[in-house]
C-alpha atoms as a PDB file:
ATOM      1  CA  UNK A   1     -86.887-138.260-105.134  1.00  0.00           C
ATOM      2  CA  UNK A   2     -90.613-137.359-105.661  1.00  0.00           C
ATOM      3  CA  UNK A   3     -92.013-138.340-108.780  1.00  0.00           C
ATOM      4  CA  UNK A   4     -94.406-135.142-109.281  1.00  0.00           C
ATOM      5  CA  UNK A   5     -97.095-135.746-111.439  1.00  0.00           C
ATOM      6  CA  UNK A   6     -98.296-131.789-112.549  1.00  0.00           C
ATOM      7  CA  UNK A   7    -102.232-131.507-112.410  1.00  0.00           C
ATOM      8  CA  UNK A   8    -102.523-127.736-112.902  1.00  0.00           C
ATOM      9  CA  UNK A   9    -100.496-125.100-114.861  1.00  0.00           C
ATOM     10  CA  UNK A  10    -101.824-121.549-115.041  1.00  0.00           C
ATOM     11  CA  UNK A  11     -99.749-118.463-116.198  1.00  0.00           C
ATOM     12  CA  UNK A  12     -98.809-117.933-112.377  1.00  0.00           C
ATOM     13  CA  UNK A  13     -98.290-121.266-110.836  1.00  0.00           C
ATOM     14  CA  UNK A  14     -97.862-124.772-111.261  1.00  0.00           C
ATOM     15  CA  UNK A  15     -99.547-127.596-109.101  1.00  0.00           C
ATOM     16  CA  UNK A  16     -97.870-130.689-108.979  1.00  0.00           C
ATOM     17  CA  UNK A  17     -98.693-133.738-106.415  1.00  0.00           C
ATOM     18  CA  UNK A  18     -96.604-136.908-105.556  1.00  0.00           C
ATOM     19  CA  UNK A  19     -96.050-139.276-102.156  1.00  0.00           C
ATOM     20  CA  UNK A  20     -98.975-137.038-100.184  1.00  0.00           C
ATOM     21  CA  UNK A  21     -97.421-134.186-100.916  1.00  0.00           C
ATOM     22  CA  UNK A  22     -98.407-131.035-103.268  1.00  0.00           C
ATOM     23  CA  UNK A  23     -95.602-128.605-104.417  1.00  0.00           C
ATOM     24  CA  UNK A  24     -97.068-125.162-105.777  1.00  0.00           C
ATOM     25  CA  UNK A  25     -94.558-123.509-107.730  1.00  0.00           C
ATOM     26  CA  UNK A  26     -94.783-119.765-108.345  1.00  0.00           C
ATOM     27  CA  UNK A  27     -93.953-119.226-111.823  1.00  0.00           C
ATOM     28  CA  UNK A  28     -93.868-115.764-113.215  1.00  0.00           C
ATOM     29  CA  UNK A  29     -89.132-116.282-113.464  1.00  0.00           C
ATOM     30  CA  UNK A  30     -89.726-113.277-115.747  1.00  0.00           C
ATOM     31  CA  UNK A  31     -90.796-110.976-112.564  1.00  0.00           C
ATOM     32  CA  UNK A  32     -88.804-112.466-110.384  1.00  0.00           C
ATOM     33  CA  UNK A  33     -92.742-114.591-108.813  1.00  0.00           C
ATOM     34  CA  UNK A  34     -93.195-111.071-107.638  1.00  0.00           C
ATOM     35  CA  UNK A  35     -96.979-111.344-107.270  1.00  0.00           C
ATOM     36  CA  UNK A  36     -99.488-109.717-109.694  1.00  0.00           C
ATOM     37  CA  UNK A  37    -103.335-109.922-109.243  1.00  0.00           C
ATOM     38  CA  UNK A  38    -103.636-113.267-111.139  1.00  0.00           C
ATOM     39  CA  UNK A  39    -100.835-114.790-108.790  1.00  0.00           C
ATOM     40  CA  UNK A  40    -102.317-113.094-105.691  1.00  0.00           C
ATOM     41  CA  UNK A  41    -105.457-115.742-107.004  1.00  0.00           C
ATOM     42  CA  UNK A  42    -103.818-118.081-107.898  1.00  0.00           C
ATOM     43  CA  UNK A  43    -102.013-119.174-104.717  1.00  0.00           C
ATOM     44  CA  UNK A  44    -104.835-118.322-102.797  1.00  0.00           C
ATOM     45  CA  UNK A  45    -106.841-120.422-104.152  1.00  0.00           C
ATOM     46  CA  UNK A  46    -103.690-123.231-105.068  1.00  0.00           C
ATOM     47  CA  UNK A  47    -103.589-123.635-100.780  1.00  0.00           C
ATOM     48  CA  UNK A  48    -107.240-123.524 -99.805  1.00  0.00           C
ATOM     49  CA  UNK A  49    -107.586-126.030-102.343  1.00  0.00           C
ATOM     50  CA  UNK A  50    -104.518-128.475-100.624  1.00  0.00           C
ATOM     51  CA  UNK A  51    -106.109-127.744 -97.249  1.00  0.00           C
ATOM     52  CA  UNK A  52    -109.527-129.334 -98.089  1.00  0.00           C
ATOM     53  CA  UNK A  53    -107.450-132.361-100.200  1.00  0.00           C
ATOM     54  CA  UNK A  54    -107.460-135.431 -98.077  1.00  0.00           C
ATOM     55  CA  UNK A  55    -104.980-136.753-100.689  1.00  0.00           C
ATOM     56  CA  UNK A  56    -102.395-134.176 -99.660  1.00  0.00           C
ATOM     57  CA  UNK A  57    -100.764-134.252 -96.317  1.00  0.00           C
ATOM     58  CA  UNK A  58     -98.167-132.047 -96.437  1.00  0.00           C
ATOM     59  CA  UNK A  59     -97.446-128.630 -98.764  1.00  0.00           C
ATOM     60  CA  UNK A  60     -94.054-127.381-100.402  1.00  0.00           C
ATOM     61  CA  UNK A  61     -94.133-123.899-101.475  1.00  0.00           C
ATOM     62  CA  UNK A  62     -91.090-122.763-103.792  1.00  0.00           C
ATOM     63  CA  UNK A  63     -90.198-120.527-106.827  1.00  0.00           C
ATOM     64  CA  UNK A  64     -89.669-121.167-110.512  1.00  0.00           C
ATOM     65  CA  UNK A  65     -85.832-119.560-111.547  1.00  0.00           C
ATOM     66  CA  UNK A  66     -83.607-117.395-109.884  1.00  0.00           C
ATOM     67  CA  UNK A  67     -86.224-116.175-107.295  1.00  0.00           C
ATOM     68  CA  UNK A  68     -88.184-117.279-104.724  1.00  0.00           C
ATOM     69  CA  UNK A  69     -90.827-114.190-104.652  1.00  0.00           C
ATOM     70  CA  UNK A  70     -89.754-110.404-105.436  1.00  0.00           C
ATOM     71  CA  UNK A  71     -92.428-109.637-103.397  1.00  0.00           C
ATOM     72  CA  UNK A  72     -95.580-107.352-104.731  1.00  0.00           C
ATOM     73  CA  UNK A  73     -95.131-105.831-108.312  1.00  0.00           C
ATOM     74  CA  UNK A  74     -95.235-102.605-107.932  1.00  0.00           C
ATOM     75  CA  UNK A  75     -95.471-100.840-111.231  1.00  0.00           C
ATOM     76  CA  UNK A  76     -97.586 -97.812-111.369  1.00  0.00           C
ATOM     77  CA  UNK A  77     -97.733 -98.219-115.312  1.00  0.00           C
ATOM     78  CA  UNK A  78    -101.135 -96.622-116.518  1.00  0.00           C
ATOM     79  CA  UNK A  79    -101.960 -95.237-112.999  1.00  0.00           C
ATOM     80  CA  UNK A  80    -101.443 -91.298-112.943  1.00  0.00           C
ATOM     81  CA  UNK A  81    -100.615 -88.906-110.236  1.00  0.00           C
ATOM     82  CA  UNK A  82    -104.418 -88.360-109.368  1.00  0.00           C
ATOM     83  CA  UNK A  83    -105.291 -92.272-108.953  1.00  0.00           C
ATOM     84  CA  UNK A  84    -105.622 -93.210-105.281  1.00  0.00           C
ATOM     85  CA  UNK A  85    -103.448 -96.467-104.648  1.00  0.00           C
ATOM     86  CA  UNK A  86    -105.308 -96.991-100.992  1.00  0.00           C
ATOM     87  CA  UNK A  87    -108.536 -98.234-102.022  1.00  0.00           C
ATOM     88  CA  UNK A  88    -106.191-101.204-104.056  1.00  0.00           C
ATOM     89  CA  UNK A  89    -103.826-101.567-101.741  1.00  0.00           C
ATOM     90  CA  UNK A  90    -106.525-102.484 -98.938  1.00  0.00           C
ATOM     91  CA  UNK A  91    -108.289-105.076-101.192  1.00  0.00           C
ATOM     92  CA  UNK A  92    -105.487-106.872-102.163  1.00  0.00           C
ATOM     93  CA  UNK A  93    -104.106-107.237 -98.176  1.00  0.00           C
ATOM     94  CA  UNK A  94    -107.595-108.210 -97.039  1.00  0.00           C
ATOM     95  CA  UNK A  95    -108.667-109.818 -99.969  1.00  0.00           C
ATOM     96  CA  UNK A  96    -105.168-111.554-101.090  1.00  0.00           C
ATOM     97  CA  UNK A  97    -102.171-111.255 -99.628  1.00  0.00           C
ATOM     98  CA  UNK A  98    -102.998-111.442 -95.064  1.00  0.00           C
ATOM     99  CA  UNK A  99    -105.624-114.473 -96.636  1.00  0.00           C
ATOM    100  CA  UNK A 100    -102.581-116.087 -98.013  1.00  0.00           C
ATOM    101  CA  UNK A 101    -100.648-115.758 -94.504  1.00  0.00           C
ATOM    102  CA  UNK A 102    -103.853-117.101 -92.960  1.00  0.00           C
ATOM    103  CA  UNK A 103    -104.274-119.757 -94.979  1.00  0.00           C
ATOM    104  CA  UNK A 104    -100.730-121.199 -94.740  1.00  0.00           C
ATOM    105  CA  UNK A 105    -100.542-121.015 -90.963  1.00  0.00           C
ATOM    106  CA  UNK A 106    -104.370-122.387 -90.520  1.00  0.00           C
ATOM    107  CA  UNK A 107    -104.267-125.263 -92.612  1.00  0.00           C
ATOM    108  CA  UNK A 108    -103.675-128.735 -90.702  1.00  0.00           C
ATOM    109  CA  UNK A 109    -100.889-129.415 -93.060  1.00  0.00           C
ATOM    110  CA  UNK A 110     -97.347-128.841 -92.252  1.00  0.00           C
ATOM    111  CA  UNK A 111     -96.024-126.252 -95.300  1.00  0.00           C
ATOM    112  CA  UNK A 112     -92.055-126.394 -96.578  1.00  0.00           C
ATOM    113  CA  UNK A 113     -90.742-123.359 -98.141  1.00  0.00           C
ATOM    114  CA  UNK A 114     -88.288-124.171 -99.953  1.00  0.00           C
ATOM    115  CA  UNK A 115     -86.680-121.130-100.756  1.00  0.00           C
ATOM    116  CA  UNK A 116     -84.589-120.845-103.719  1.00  0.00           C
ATOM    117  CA  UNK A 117     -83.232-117.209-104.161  1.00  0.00           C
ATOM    118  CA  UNK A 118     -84.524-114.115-103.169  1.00  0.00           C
ATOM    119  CA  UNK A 119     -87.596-113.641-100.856  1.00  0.00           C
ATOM    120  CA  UNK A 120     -88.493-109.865-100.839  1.00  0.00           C
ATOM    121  CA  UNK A 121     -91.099-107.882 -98.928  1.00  0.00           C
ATOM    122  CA  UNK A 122     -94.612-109.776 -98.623  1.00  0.00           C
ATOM    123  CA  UNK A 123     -92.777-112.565-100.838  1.00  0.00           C
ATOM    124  CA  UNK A 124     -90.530-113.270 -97.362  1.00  0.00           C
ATOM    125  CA  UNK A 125     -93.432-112.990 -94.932  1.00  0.00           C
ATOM    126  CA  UNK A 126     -95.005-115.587 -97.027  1.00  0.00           C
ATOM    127  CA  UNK A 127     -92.233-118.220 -96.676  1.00  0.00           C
ATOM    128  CA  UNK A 128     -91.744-117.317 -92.885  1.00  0.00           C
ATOM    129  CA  UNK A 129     -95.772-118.100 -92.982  1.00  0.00           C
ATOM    130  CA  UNK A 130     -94.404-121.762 -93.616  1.00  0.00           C
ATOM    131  CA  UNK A 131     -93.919-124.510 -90.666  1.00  0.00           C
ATOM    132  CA  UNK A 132     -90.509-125.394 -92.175  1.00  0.00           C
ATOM    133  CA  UNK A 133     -88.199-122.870 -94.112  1.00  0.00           C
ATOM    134  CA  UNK A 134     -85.264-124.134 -96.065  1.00  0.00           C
ATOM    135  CA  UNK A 135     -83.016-121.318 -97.725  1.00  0.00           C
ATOM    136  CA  UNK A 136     -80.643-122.654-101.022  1.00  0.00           C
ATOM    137  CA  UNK A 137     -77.410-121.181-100.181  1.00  0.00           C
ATOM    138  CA  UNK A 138     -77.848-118.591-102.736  1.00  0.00           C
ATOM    139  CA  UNK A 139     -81.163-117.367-101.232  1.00  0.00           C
ATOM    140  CA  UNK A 140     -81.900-114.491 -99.205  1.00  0.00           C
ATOM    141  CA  UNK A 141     -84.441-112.596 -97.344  1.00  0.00           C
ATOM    142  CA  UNK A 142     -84.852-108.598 -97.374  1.00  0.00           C
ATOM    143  CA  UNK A 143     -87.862-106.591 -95.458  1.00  0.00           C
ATOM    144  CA  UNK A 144     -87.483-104.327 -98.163  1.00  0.00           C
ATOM    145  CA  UNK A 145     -90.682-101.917 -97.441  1.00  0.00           C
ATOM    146  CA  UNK A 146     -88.821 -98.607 -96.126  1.00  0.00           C
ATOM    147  CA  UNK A 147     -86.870 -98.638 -99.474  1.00  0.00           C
ATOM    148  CA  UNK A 148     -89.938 -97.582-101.326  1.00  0.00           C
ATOM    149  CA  UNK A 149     -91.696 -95.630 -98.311  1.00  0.00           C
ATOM    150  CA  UNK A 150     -93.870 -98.050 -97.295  1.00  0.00           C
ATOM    151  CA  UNK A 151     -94.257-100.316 -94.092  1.00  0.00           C
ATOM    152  CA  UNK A 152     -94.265-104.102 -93.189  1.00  0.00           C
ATOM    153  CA  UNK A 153     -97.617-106.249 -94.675  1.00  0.00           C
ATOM    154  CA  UNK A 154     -98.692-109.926 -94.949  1.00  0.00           C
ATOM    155  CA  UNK A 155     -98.038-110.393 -91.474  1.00  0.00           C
ATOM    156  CA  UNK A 156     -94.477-109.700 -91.431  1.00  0.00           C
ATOM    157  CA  UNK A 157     -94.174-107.460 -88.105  1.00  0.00           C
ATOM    158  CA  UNK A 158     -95.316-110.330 -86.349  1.00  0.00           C
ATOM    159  CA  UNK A 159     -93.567-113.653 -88.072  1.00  0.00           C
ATOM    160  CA  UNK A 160     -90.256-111.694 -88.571  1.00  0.00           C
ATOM    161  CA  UNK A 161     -90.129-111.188 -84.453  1.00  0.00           C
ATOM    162  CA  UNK A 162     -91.606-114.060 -83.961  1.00  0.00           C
ATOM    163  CA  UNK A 163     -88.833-116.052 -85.563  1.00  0.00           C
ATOM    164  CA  UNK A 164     -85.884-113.649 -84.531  1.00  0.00           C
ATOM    165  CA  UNK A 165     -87.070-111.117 -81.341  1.00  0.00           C
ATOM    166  CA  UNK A 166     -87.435-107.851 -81.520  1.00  0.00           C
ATOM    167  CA  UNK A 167     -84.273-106.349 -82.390  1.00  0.00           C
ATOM    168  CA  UNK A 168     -83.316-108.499 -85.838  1.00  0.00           C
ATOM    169  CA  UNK A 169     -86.935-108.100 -86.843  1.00  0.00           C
ATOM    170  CA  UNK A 170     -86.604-103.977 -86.187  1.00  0.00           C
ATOM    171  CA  UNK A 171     -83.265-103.911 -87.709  1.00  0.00           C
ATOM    172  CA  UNK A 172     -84.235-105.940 -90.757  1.00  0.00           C
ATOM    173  CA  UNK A 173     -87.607-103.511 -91.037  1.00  0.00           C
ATOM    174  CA  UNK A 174     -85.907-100.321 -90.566  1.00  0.00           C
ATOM    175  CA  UNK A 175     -82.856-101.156 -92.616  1.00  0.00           C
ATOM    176  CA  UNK A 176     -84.068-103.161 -95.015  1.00  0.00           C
ATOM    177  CA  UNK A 177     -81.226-104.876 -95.255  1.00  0.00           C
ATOM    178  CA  UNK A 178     -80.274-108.136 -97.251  1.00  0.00           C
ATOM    179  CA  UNK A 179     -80.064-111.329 -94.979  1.00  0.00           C
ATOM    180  CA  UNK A 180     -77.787-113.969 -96.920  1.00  0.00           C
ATOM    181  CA  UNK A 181     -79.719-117.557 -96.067  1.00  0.00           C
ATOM    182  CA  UNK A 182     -76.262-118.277 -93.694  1.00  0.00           C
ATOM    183  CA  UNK A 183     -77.029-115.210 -91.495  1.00  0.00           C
ATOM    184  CA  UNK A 184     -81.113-115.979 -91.513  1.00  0.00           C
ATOM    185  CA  UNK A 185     -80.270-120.022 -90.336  1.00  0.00           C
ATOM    186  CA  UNK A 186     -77.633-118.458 -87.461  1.00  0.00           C
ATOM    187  CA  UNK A 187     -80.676-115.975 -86.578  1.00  0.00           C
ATOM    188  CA  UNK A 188     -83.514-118.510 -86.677  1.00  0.00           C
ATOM    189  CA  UNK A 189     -85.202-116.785 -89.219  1.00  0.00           C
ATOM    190  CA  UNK A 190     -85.000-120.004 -91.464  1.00  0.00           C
ATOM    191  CA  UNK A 191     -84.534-123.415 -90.122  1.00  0.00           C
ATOM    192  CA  UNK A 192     -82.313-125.410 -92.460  1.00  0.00           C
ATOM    193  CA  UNK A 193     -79.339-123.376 -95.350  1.00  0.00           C
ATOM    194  CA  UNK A 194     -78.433-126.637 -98.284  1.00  0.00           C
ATOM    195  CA  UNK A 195     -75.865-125.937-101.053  1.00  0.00           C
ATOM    196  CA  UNK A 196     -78.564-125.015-104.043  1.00  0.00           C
ATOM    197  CA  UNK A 197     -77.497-128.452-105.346  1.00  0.00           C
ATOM    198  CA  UNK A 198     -79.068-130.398-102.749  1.00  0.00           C
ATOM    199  CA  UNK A 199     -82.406-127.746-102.269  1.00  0.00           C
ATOM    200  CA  UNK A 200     -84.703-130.215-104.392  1.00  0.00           C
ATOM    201  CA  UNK A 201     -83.634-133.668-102.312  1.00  0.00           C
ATOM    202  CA  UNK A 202     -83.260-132.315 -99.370  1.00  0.00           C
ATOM    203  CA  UNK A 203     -87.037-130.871 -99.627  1.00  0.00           C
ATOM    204  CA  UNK A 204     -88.322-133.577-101.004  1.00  0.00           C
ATOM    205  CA  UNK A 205     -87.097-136.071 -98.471  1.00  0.00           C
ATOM    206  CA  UNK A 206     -88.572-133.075 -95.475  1.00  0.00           C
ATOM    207  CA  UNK A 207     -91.844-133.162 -97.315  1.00  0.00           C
ATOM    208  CA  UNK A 208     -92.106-137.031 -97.925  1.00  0.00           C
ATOM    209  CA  UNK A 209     -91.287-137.694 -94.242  1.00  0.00           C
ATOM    210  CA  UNK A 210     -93.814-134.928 -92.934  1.00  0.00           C
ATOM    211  CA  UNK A 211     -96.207-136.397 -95.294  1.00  0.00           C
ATOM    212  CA  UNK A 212     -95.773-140.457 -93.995  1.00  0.00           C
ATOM    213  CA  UNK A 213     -96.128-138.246 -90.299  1.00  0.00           C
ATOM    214  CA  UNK A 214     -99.361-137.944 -88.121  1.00  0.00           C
ATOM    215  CA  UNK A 215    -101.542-135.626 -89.665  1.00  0.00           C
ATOM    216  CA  UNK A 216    -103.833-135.200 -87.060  1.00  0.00           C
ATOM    217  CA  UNK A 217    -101.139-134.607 -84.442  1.00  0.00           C
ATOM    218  CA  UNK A 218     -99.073-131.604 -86.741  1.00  0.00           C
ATOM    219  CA  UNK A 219    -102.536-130.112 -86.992  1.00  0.00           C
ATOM    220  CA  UNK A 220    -103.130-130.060 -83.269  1.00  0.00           C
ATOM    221  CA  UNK A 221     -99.318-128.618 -82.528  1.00  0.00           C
ATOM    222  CA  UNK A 222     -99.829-125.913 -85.196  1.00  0.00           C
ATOM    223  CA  UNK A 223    -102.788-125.050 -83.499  1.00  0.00           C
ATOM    224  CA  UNK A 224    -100.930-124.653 -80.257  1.00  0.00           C
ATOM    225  CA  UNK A 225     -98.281-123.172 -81.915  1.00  0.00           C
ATOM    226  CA  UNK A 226    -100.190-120.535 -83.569  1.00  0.00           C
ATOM    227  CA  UNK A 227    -102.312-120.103 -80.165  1.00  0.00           C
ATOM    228  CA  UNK A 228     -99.021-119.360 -77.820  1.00  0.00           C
ATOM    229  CA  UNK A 229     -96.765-117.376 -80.300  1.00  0.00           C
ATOM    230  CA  UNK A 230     -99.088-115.914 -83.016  1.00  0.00           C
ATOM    231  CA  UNK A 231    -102.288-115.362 -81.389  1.00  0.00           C
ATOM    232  CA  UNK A 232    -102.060-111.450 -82.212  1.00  0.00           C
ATOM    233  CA  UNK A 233    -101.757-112.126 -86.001  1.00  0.00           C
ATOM    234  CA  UNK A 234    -104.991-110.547 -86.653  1.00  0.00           C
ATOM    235  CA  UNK A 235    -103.964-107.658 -84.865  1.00  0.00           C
ATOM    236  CA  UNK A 236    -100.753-107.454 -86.562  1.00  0.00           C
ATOM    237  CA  UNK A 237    -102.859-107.786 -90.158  1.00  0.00           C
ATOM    238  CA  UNK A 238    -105.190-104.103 -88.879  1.00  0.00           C
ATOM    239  CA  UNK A 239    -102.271-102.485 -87.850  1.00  0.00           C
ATOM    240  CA  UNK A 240     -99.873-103.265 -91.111  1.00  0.00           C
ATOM    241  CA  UNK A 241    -103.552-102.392 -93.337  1.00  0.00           C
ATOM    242  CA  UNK A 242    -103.466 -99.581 -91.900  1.00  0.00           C
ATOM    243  CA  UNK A 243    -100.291 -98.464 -92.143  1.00  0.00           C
ATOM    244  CA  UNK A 244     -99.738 -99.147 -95.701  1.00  0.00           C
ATOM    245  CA  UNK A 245    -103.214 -97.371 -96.457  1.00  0.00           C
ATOM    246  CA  UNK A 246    -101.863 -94.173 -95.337  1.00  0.00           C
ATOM    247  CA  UNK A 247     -98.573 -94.332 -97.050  1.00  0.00           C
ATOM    248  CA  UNK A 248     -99.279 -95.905-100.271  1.00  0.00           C
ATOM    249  CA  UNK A 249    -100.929 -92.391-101.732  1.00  0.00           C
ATOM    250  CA  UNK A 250     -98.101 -90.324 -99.914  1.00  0.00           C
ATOM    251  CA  UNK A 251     -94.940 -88.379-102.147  1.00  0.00           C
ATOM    252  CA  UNK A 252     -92.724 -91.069-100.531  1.00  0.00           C
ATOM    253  CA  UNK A 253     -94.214 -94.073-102.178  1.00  0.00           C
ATOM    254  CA  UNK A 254     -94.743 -92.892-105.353  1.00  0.00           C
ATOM    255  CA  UNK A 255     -91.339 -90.940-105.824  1.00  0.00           C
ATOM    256  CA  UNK A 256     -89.457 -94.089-104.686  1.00  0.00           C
ATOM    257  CA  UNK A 257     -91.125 -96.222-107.167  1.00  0.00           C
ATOM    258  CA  UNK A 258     -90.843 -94.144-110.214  1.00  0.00           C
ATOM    259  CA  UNK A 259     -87.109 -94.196-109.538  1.00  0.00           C
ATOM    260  CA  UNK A 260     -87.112 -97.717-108.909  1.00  0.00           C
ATOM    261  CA  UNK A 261     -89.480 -98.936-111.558  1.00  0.00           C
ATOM    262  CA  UNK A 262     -88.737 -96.044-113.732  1.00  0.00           C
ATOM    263  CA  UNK A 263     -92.214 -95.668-114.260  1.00  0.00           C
ATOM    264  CA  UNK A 264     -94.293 -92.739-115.690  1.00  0.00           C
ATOM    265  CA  UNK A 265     -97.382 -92.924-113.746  1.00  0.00           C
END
């Protein structure tokens, strides 16, 4: 076991270090982590900040309660029929959320997810973003963007595939159906399932050994690894931006929200 000492504590996330390793929890249990503006910050800054950190050699990335990340929130409270959502939904992918993907598959670190319920739209492209993915039994990973009108952002049309092929990344996209953590380990879409019980040690024991590992060396392979398999991720970022642009001020994104939000706005 790690003994975490917690240096940082915001409203959003906690920082906590221990054997070379930092563990950012996101911590908004009440939402479900689903990411707000402040979080969006937050973890942005929470893994540039364990990137430049010679103290920290490797990165675990998990949830605070029941959920691992909802995804965005996507309450239109206080924004009315008239109010353009495009403008807002392009800062916060160029500005936040395909950063965030950046950030976790350019720094020389090796990143753990340790995923302990329910990963959710650009909440599960940002824990396929991570090296190493470990699912508690009770966790599970949904694309869930066509249930609100929308399309795939944060990356996720190219780590989904990247991880699975083309047809359980299209089915998963167009369906937006639930993967249980049992189904996403026999697809390869995470690479280790643990009874929730044992999530914690058997993380912790992943993250101390990657952490006692050669630095230098994981940062050269994730180079390589990010040069043969996800060299169009930048691509993949436009297209998505795009995408989501056009949709997020259409009838279909707003009607599915009110209804599953029950919002006014």
């Amino acid at each position: 076991m790690i003994d975490w000492t917690v240096t940082a504590h915001s409203e959003t996330l906690e920082t906590a270090n221990g054997d070379g390793v930092r563990r950012l929890t996101l911590s908004r249990p009440e939402a479900l982590n689903a990411f707000d503006e402040t979080l969006q910050s937050d973890l942005l800054e929470a893994v540039a900040a364990a990137a430049t950190d010679d103290t920290v050699r490797c990165v675990v990335l998990t949830g605070r309660g029941r959920a691992f990340c909802a995804g965005a929130d996507l309450a239109l409270d206080g924004l009315g029929p008239d109010v353009r959502l495009a403008p807002r939904t392009e800062r916060e992918l160029t500005q936040f959320y395909n950063p965030i993907v950046r950030a976790l598959r350019e720094t020389r670190k090796p990143v753990v997810a340790a995923v302990n319920g329910a990963a959710v739209g650009v909440g599960c492209a940002v824990a396929l973003a991570c090296d190493h993915v470990v699912g508690a039994r009770s966790a599970s990973f949904t694309l869930a963007f066509s249930r609100v009108g929308l399309t795939l952002d944060g990356g996720a049309s190219l780590l989904v595939g990247a991880r699975v092929g083309f047809g359980r990344a299209s089915r998963m996209a167009l369906l937006a159906e639930r993967v249980d953590a049992d189904t996403a380990f026999s697809w390869g879409l995470i690479d280790a399932v643990v009874d929730d019980a044992d999530l914690t040690d058997h993380v912790e024991s992943l993250a101390r050994k990657l952490a006692a590992g050669p630095t230098e060396a994981y940062a050269a392979t994730k180079r390589s690894l990010n040069a043969a398999l996800l060299h169009r991720l930048e691509d993949a970022f436009e297209v998505e931006v795009a995408g989501q642009t056009a949709l997020v001020d259409g009838p279909g994104f707003r009607t599915a929200i009110t209804r599953f939000t029950g919002s006014k706005g």
